[in-house]
Protein backbone atom coordinates (compact mmCIF):
# COMPACT_ATOMS: atom_id res chain seq x y z
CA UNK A 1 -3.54 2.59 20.92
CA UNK A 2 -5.24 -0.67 22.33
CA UNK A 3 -8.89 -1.09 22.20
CA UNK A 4 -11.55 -2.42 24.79
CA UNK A 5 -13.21 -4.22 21.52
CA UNK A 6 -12.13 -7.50 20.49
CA UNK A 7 -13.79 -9.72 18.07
CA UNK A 8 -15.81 -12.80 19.64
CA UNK A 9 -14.62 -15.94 19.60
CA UNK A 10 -17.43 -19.00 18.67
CA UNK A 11 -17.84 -19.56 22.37
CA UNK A 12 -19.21 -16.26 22.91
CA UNK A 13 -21.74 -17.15 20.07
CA UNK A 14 -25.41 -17.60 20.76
CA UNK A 15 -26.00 -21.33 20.04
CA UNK A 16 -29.11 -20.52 18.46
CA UNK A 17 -27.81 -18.06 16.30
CA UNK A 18 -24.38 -19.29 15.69
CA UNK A 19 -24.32 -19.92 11.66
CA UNK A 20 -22.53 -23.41 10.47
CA UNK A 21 -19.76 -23.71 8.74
CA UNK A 22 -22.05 -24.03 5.52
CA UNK A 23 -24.05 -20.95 6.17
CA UNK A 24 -21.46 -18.57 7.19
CA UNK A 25 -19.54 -19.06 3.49
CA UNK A 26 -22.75 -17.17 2.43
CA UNK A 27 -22.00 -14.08 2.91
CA UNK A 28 -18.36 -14.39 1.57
CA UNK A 29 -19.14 -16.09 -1.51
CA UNK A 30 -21.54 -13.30 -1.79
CA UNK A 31 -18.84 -10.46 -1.14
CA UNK A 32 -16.83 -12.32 -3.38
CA UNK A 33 -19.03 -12.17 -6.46
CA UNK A 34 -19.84 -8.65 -5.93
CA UNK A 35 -16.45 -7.26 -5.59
CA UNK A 36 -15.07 -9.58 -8.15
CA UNK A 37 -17.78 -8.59 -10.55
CA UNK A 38 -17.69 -4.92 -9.52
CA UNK A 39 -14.09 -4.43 -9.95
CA UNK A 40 -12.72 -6.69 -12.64
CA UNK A 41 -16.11 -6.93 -15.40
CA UNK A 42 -17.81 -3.84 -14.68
CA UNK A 43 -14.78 -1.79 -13.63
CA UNK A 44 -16.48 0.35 -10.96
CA UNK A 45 -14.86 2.00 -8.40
CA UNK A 46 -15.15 -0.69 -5.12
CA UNK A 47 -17.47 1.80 -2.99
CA UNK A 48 -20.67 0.67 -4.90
CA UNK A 49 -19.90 -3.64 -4.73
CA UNK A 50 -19.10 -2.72 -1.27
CA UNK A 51 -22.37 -1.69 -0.48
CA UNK A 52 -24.03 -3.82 -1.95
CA UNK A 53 -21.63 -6.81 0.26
CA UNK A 54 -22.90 -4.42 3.24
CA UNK A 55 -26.39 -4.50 2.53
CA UNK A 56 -26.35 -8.78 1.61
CA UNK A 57 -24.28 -8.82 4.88
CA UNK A 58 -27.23 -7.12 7.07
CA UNK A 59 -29.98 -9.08 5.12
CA UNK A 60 -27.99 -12.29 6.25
CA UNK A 61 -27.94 -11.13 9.79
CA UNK A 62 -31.68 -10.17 10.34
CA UNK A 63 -32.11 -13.93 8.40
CA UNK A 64 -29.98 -14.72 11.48
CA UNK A 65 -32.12 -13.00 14.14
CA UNK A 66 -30.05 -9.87 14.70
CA UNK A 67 -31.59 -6.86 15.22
CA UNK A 68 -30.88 -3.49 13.97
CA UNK A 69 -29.07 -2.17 16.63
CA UNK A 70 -26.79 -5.33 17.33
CA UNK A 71 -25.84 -4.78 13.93
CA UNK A 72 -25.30 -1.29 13.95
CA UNK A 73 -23.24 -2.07 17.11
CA UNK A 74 -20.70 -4.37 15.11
CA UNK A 75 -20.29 -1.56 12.66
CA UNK A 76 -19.49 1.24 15.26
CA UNK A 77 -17.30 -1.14 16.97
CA UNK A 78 -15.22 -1.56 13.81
CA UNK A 79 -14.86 1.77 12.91
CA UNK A 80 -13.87 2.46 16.51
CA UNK A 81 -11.21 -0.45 16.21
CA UNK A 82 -10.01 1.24 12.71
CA UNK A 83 -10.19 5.47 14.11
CA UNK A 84 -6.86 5.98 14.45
CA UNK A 85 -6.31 5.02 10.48
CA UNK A 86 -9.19 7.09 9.43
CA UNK A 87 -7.54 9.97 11.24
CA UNK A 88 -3.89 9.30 10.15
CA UNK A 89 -5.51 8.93 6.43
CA UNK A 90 -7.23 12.31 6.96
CA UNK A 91 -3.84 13.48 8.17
CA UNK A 92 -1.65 12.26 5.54
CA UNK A 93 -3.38 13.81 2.46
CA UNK A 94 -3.20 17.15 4.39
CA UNK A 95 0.46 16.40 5.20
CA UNK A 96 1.54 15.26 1.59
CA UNK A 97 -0.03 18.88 0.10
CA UNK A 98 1.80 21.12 3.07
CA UNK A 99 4.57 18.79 1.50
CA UNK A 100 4.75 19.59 -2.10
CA UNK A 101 3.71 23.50 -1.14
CA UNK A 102 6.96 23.79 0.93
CA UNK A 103 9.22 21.92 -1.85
CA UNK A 104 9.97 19.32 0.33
CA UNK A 105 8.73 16.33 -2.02
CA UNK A 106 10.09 18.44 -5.42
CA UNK A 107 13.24 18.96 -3.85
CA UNK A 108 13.90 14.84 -3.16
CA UNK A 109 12.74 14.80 -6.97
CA UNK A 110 15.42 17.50 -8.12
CA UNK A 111 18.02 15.97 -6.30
CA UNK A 112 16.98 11.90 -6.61
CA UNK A 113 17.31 12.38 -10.56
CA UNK A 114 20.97 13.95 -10.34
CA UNK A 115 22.03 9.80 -9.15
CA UNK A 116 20.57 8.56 -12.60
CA UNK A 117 23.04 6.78 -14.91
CA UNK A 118 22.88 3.44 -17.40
CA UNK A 119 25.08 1.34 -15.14
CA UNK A 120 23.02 2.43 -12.35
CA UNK A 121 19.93 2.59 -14.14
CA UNK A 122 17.74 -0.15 -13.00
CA UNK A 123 18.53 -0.15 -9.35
CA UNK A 124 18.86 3.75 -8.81
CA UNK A 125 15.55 3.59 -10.48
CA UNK A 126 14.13 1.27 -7.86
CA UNK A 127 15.34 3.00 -4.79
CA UNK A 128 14.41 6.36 -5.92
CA UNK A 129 11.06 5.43 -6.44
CA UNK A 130 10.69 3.67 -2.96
CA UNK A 131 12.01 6.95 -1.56
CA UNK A 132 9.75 8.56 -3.01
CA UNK A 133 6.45 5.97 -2.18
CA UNK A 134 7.74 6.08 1.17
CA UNK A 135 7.80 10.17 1.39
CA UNK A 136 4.30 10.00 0.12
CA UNK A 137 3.18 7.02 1.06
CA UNK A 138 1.49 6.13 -2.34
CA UNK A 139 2.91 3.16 -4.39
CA UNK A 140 -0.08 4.31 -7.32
CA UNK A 141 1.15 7.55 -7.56
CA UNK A 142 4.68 6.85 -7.98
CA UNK A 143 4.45 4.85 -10.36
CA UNK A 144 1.77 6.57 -12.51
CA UNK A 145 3.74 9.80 -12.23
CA UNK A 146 7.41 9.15 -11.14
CA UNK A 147 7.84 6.60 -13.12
CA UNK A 148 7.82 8.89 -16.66
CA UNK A 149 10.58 10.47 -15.70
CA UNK A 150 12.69 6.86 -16.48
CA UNK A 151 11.65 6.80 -19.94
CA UNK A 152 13.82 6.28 -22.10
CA UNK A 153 13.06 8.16 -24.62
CA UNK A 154 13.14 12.18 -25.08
CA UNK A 155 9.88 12.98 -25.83
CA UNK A 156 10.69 16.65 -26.47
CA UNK A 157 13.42 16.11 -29.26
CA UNK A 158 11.49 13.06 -30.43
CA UNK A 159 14.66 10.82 -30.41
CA UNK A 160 14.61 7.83 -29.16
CA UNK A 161 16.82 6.84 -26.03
CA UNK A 162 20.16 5.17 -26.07
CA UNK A 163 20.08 2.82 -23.20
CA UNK A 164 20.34 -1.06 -23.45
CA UNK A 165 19.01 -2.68 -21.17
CA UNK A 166 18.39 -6.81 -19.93
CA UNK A 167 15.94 -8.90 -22.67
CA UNK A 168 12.94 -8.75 -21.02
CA UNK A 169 12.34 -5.04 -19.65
CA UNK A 170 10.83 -2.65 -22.23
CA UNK A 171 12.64 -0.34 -24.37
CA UNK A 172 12.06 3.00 -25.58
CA UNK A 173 8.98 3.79 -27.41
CA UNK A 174 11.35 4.11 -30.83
CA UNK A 175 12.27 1.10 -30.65
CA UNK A 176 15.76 -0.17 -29.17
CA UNK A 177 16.05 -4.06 -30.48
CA UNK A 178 16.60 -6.83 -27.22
CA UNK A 179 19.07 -9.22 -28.21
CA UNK A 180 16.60 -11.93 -27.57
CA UNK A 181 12.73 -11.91 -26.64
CA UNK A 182 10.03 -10.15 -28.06
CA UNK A 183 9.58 -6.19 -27.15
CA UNK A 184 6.68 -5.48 -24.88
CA UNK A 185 3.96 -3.39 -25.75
CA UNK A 186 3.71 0.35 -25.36
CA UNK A 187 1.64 2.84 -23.83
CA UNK A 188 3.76 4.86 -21.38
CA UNK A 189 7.69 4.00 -20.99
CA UNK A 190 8.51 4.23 -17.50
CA UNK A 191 10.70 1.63 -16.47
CA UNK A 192 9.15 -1.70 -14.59
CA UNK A 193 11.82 -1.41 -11.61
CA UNK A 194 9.56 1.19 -10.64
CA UNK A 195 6.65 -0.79 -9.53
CA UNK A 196 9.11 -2.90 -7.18
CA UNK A 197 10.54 0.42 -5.49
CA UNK A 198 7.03 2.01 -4.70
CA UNK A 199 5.79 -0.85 -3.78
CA UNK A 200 8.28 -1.05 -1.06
CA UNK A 201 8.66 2.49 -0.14
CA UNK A 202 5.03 2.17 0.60
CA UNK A 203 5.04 -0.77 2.69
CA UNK A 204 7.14 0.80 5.19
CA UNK A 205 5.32 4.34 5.19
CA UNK A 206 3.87 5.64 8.00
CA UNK A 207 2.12 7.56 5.43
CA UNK A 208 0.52 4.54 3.60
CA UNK A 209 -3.49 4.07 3.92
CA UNK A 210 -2.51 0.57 3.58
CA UNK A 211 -0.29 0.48 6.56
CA UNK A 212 -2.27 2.21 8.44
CA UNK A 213 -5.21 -0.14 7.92
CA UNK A 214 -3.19 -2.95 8.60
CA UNK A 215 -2.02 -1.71 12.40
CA UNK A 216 -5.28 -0.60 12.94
CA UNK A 217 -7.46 -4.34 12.66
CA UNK A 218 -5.07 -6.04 14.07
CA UNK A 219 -5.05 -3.50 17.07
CA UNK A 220 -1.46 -3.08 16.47
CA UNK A 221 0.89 0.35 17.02
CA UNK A 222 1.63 1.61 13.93
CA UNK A 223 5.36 1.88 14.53
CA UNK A 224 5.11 -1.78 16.37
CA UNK A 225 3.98 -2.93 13.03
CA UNK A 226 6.45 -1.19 10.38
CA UNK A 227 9.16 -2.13 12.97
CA UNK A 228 8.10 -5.82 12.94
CA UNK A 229 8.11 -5.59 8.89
CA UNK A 230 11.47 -4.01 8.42
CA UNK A 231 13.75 -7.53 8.33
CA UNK A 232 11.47 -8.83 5.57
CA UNK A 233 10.92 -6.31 3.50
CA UNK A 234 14.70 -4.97 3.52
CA UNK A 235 15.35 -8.60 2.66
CA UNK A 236 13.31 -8.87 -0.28
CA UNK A 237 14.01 -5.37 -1.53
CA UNK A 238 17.99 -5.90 -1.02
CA UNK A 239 17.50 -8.91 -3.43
CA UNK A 240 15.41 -6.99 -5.72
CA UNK A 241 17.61 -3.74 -5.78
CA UNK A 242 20.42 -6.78 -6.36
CA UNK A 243 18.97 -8.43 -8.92
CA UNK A 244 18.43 -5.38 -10.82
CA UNK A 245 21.79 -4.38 -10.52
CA UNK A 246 22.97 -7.34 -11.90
CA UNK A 247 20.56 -6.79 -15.30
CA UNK A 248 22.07 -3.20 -15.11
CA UNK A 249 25.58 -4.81 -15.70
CA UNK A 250 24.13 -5.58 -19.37
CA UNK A 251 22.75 -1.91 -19.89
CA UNK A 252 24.90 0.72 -21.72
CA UNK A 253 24.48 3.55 -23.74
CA UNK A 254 23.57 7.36 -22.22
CA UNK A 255 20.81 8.20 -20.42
CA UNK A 256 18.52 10.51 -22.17
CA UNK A 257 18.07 13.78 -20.47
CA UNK A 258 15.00 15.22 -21.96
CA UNK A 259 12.12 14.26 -19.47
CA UNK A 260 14.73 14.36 -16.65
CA UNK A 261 16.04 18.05 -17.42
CA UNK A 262 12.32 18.94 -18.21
CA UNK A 263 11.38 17.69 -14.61
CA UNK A 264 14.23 19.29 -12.99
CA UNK A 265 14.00 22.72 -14.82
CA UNK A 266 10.18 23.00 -14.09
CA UNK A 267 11.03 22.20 -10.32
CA UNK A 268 13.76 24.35 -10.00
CA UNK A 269 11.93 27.25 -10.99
CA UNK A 270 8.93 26.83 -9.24
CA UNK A 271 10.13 26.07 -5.73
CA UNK A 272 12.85 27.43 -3.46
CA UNK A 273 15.62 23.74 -3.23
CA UNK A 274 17.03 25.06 0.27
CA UNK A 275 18.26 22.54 2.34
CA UNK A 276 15.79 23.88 4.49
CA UNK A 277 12.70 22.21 2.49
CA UNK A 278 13.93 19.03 3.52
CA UNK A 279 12.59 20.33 7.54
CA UNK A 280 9.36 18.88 7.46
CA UNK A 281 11.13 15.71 6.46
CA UNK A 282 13.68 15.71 9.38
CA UNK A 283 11.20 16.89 11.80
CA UNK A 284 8.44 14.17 10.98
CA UNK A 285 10.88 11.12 11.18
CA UNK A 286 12.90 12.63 14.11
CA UNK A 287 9.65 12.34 15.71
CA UNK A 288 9.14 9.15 14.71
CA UNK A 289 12.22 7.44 14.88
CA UNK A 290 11.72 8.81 18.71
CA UNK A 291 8.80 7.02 19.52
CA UNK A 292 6.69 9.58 19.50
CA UNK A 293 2.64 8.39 18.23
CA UNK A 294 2.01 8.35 14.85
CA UNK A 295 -0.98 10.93 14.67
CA UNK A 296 0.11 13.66 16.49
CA UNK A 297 3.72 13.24 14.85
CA UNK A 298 1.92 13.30 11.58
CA UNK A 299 -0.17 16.44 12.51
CA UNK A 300 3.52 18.51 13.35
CA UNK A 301 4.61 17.31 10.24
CA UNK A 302 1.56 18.92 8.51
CA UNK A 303 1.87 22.03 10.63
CA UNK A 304 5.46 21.95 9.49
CA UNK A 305 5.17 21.80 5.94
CA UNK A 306 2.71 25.03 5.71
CA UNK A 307 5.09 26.96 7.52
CA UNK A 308 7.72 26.18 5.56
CA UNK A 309 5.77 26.90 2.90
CA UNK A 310 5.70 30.31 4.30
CA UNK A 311 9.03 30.98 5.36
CA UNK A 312 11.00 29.07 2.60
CA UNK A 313 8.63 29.25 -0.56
CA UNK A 314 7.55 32.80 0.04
CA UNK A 315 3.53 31.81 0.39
CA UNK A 316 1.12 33.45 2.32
CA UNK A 317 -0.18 32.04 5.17
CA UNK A 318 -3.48 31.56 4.39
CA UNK A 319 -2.58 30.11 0.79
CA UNK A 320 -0.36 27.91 3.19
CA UNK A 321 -3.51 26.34 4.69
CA UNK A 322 -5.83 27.08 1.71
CA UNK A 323 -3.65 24.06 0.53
CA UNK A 324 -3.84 22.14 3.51
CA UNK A 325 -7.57 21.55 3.32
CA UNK A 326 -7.83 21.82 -0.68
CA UNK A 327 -4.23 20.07 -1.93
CA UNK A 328 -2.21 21.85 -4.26
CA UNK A 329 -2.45 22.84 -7.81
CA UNK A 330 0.79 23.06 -9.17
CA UNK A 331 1.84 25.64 -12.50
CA UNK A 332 5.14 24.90 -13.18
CA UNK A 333 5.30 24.70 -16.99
CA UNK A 334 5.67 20.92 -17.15
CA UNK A 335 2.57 18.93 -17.20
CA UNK A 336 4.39 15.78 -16.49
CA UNK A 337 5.56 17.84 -13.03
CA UNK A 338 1.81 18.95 -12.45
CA UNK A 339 0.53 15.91 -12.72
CA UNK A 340 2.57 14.22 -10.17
CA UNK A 341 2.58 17.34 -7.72
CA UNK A 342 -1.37 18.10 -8.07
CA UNK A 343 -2.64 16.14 -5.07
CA UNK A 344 -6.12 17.15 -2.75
CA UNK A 345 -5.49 17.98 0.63
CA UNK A 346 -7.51 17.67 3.50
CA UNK A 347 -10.60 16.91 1.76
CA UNK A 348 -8.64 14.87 -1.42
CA UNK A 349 -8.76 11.88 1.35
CA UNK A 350 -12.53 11.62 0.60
CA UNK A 351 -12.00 8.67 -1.96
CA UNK A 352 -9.85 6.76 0.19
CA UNK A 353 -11.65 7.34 3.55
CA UNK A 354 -14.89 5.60 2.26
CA UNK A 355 -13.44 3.14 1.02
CA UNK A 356 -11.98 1.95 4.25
CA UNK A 357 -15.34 3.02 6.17
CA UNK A 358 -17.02 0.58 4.12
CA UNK A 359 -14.72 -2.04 4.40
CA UNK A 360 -14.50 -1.75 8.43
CA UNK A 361 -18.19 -1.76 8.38
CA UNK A 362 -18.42 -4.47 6.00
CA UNK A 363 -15.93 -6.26 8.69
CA UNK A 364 -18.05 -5.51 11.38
CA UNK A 365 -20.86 -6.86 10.74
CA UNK A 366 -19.28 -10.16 9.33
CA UNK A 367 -17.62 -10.26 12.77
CA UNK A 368 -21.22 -9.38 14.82
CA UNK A 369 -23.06 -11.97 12.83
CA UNK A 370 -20.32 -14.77 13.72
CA UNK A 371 -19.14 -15.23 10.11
CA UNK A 372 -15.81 -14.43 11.27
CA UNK A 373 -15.74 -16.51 14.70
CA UNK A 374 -17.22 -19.67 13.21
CA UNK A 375 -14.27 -19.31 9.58
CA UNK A 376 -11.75 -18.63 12.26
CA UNK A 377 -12.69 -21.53 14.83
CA UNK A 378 -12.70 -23.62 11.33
CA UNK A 379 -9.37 -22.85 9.90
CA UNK A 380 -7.83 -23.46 13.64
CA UNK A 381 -9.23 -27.49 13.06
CA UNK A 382 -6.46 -27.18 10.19
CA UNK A 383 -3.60 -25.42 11.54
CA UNK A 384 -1.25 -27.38 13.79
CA UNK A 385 1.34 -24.39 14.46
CA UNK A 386 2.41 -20.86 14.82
CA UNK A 387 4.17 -21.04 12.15
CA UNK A 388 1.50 -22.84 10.03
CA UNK A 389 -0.69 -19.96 10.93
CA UNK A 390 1.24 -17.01 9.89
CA UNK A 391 2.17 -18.83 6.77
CA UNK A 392 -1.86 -19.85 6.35
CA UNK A 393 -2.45 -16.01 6.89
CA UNK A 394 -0.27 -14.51 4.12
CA UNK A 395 -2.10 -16.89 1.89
CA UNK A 396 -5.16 -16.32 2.70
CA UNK A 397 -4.49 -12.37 1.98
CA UNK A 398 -3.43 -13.44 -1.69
CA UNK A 399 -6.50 -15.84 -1.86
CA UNK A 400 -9.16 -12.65 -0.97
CA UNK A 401 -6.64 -10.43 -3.64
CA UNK A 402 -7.50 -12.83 -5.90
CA UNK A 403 -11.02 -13.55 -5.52
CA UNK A 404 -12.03 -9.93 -4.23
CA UNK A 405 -10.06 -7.82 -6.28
CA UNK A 406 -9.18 -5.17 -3.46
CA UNK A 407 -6.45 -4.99 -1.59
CA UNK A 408 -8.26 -3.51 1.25
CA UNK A 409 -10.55 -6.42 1.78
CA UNK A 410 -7.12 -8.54 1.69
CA UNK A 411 -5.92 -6.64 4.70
CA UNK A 412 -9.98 -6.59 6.72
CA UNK A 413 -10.96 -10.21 6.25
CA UNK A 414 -7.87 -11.45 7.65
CA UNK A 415 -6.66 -8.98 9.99
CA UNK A 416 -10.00 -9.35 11.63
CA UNK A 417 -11.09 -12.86 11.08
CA UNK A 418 -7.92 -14.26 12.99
CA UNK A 419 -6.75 -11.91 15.83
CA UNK A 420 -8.38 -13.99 18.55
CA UNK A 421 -6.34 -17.37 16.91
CA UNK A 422 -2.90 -15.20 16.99
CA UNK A 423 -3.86 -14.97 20.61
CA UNK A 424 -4.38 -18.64 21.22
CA UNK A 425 -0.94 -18.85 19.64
CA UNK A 426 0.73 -16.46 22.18
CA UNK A 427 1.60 -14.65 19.00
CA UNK A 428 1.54 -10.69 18.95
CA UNK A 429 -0.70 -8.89 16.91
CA UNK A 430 2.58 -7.49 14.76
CA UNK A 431 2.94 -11.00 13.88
CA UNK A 432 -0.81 -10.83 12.04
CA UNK A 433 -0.33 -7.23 10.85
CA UNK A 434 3.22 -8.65 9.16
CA UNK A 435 1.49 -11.28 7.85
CA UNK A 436 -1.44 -9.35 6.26
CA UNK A 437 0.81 -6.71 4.35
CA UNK A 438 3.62 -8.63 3.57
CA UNK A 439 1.72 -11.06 1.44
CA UNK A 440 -1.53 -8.85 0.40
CA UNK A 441 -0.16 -5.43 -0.04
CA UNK A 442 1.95 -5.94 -2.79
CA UNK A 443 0.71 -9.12 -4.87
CA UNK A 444 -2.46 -7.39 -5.96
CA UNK A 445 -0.56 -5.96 -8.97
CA UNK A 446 0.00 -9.39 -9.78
CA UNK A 447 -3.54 -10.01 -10.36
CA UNK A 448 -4.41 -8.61 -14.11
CA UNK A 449 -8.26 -8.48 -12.76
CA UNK A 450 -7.32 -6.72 -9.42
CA UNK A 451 -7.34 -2.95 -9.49
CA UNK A 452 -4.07 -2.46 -8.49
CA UNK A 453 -2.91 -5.04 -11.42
CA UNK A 454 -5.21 -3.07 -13.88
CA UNK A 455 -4.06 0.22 -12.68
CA UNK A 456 -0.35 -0.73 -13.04
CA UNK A 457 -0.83 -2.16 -16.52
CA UNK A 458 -3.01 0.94 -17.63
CA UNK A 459 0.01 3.82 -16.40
CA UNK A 460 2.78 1.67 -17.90
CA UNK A 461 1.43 0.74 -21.18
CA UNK A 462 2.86 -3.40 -19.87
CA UNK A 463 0.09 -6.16 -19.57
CA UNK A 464 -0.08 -7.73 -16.09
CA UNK A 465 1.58 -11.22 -16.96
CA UNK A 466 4.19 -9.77 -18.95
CA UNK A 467 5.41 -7.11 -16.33
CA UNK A 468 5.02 -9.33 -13.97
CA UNK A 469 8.55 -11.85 -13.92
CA UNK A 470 10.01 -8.30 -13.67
CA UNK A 471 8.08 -7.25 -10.16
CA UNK A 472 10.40 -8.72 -8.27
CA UNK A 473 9.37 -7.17 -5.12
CA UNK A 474 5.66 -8.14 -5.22
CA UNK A 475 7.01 -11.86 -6.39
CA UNK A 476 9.50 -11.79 -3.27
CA UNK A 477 7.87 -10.08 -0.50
CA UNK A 478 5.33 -13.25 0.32
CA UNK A 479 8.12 -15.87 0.12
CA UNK A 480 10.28 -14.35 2.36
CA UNK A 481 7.75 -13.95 4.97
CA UNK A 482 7.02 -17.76 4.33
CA UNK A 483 10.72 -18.65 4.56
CA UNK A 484 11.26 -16.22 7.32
CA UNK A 485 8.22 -18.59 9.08
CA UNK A 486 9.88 -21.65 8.36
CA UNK A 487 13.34 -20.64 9.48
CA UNK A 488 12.26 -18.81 12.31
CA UNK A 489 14.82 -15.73 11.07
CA UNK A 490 13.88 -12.33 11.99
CA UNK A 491 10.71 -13.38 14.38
CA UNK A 492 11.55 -12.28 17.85
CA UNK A 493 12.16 -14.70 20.86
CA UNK A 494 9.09 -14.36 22.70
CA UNK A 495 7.42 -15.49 19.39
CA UNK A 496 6.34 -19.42 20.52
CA UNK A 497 6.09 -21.51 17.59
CA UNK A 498 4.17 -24.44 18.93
CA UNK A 499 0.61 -25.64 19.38
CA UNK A 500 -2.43 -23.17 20.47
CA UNK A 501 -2.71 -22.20 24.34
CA UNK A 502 -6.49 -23.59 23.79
CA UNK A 503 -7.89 -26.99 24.44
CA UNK A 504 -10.12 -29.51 21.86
């Protein structure tokens, strides 16, 4: 869905207003401290240090001379440019609950666990869990819920596990010896392939907030921009899946099939496994594979899933939608189950939703004030090529992970700041939204002060810098968009890699 609003280019600047180089780090050093602070020593939630950045970010602009309604005006016009993923957000919680209330979701989980076997451990691991991320379009919730079902211990009998796996990953909580290295510490035991699959299952959901927020500040279709990242990421997943195949090799033993039975016994008897759960599925990504738009394919999906609710799982209509707008609230005898199945509906998307409404506002007025126009015009001076640019982009999303702490601001600041320079370029906007995702979606649980690297570290018991050798995903993801640059493989012929269409 194209927009009439683009950002403004430092030509379009009022000279006596336009901020210098100097001046317009203000406000991002300021952003900076307050999200780094916010998130990584105070631990709050990012809503409040985003504030905060909003309200610095409007005292900077009146220092400027803006008025209250010019700024108001750059935050309506980002919001406007990010609608469609606010909607699709709104959508997808709804979707996801008509989901799990039809058995859709618990019947890929029934079924995905029957594959699981010590040869096969590690990678069957990893692609069941990106099935999963992608079906939901959550990499958190995956792996803070899916990813106990992998442990490899039986937590019912109390034994411990028999499966040996590569030095390096963790063992059961019991205590399997590694042949070399020491044994990582222990909180939960899922195992750490899991963080590469959701990782990638999310990347390429049309369900992800984080996809969805990349397409929508770069302007791009959402299908457009999973499309253009489907080389790269099937590249760096097909090594990961790989390479965890190959540590596989080294695992033997059984598979313990405590939590796995619990999971599937508590499924099986709380939802009807029909092939025709799986509807919803077929009909959402038949849609989609069709070309269909994202939000109203994502709506028929919703409307799907609560009447197969009905009509498969036996539940009343209005329970049907009760869970649309409220989520679900599963009782099926297994907490573990519950846990992962209990999501909000409808209104559950109030977390994420202002979140990204700060953020785009935040954006907004960074953009109205000229911060973004004058870092853009500055960071042109020091790119002499395409394919410096979309390389200069996917580091400067791992830069703002780093310093900011939120993965969200990696995908504003430089979705935003640089859509008028992918123009100059002749470069599509798929090209930017790539670039953004590819390298800032899934490094932030590389970070150990980012929240997705505390969160990850927090549901699997493993510190940051000790999982993190073993995320191959988030570790491969950014260098194979950077080598895919270089080369030139998998970026479409129209893509000019030579000097900007602009003149010094």
């Amino acid at each position: 869905m194209a927009l009439d609003f683009t950002p403004m280019s430092i030509d379009e600047l009022d000279p006596e207003r336009r901020p210098s180089f100097r001046l317009a780090l203000v406000p991002v050093l300021l952003i900076v401290v307050f999200l780094g602070i916010g998130s990584a020593v105070l631990g709050l939630d990012p809503h409040a240090p985003l504030l905060w950045s909003i309200v610095a970010t409007g005292a900077y602009g009146y220092y400027l001379g803006y008025s209250w309604d010019e700024l108001y005006e750059g935050i309506s016009n980002a919001l406007m440019m990010g609608l469609q993923a606010l909607l699709i957000i709104f959508t997808i919680y709804a979707l996801i609950a008509t989901w799990i209330d039809a058995g859709t979701i618990p019947a890929m989980m029934y079924y995905g666990l029957e594959l699981l076997s010590p040869s096969v451990f590690l990678p069957v691991a990893t692609i069941l869990a990106a099935v999963v991320a992608f079906a939901i379009g959550s990499s958190w919730t995956t792996v803070g819920t899916l990813g106990v079902a992998f442990d490899c211990s039986d937590r019912k009998s109390g034994s411990a596990g028999s499966v040996r796996v590569h030095p390096g990953f963790r063992q059961c909580r019991q205590g399997l010896r590694y042949a070399r290295g020491p044994t990582l510490p222990t909180r939960r035991s899922s195992d750490l392939s899991n963080i590469s699959g959701a990782y990638a299952g999310d990347k390429q959901s049309p369900l992800s907030d984080t996809t969805n927020l990349a397409a929508g500040v770069t302007n791009t279709d959402l299908y457009d921009h999973i499309y253009r990242m489907r080389t790269g990421t099937a590249i760096a997943f097909g090594i990961t899946v790989a390479l965890f195949a190959l540590l596989g090799l080294q695992t033997s033993g059984s598979v313990p099939g405590g939590q796995i039975a619990e999971i599937q016994s508590a499924v099986a008897s709380s939802y009807s496994l029909s092939l025709l759960a799986f509807l919803p599925l077929v009909l959402t990504f038949g849609l989609a594979l069709r070309g269909y738009p994202a939000l109203p394919t994502l709506v028929v999906g919703a409307i799907a899933g609560a009447l197969t609710s009905v009509v498969v799982q036996g539940h009343g209509f209005v329970a049907a939608w009760e869970v649309f707008i409220g989520g679900t609230e599963p009782a099926t005898g297994s907490e573990l189950v519950n846990e992962l199945l209990n999501v909000g509906g409808l209104t559950g998307s109030a977390w994420t939703i202002t979140v990204v409404v700060a953020a785009l506002s935040l954006g907004g007025l960074l953009e109205r004030t000229g911060v973004l126009a004058v870092l853009a015009h500055h960071l042109s001076k020091g790119v002499g090529s395409s394919r410096g640019l979309i390389a200069g982009t996917g580091l400067s999303a791992i830069a703002i992970n780093v310093l900011t702490a939120q993965q969200y601001m990696s995908i504003v600041l430089p979705g935003m700041t640089l859509r008028n320079l992918y123009d100059e370029f002749s470069l599509d906007s798929d090209e930017l939204s790539r670039a953004v995702e590819a390298a800032g979606t899934p490094t932030g649980a590389l970070i150990p002060w980012h929240a997705g690297g505390v969160y990850m570290a927090s549901v699997t018991g493993v510190g940051t810098l000790e999982y993190a050798p073993f995320y191959l995903f988030g570790l491969l993801s950014p260098v194979v968009l950077f080598l895919m640059t270089l080369t030139g493989v998998g970026v479409p012929s129209t893509t000019r890699f030579d000097q900007p269409q602009h003149a010094d």
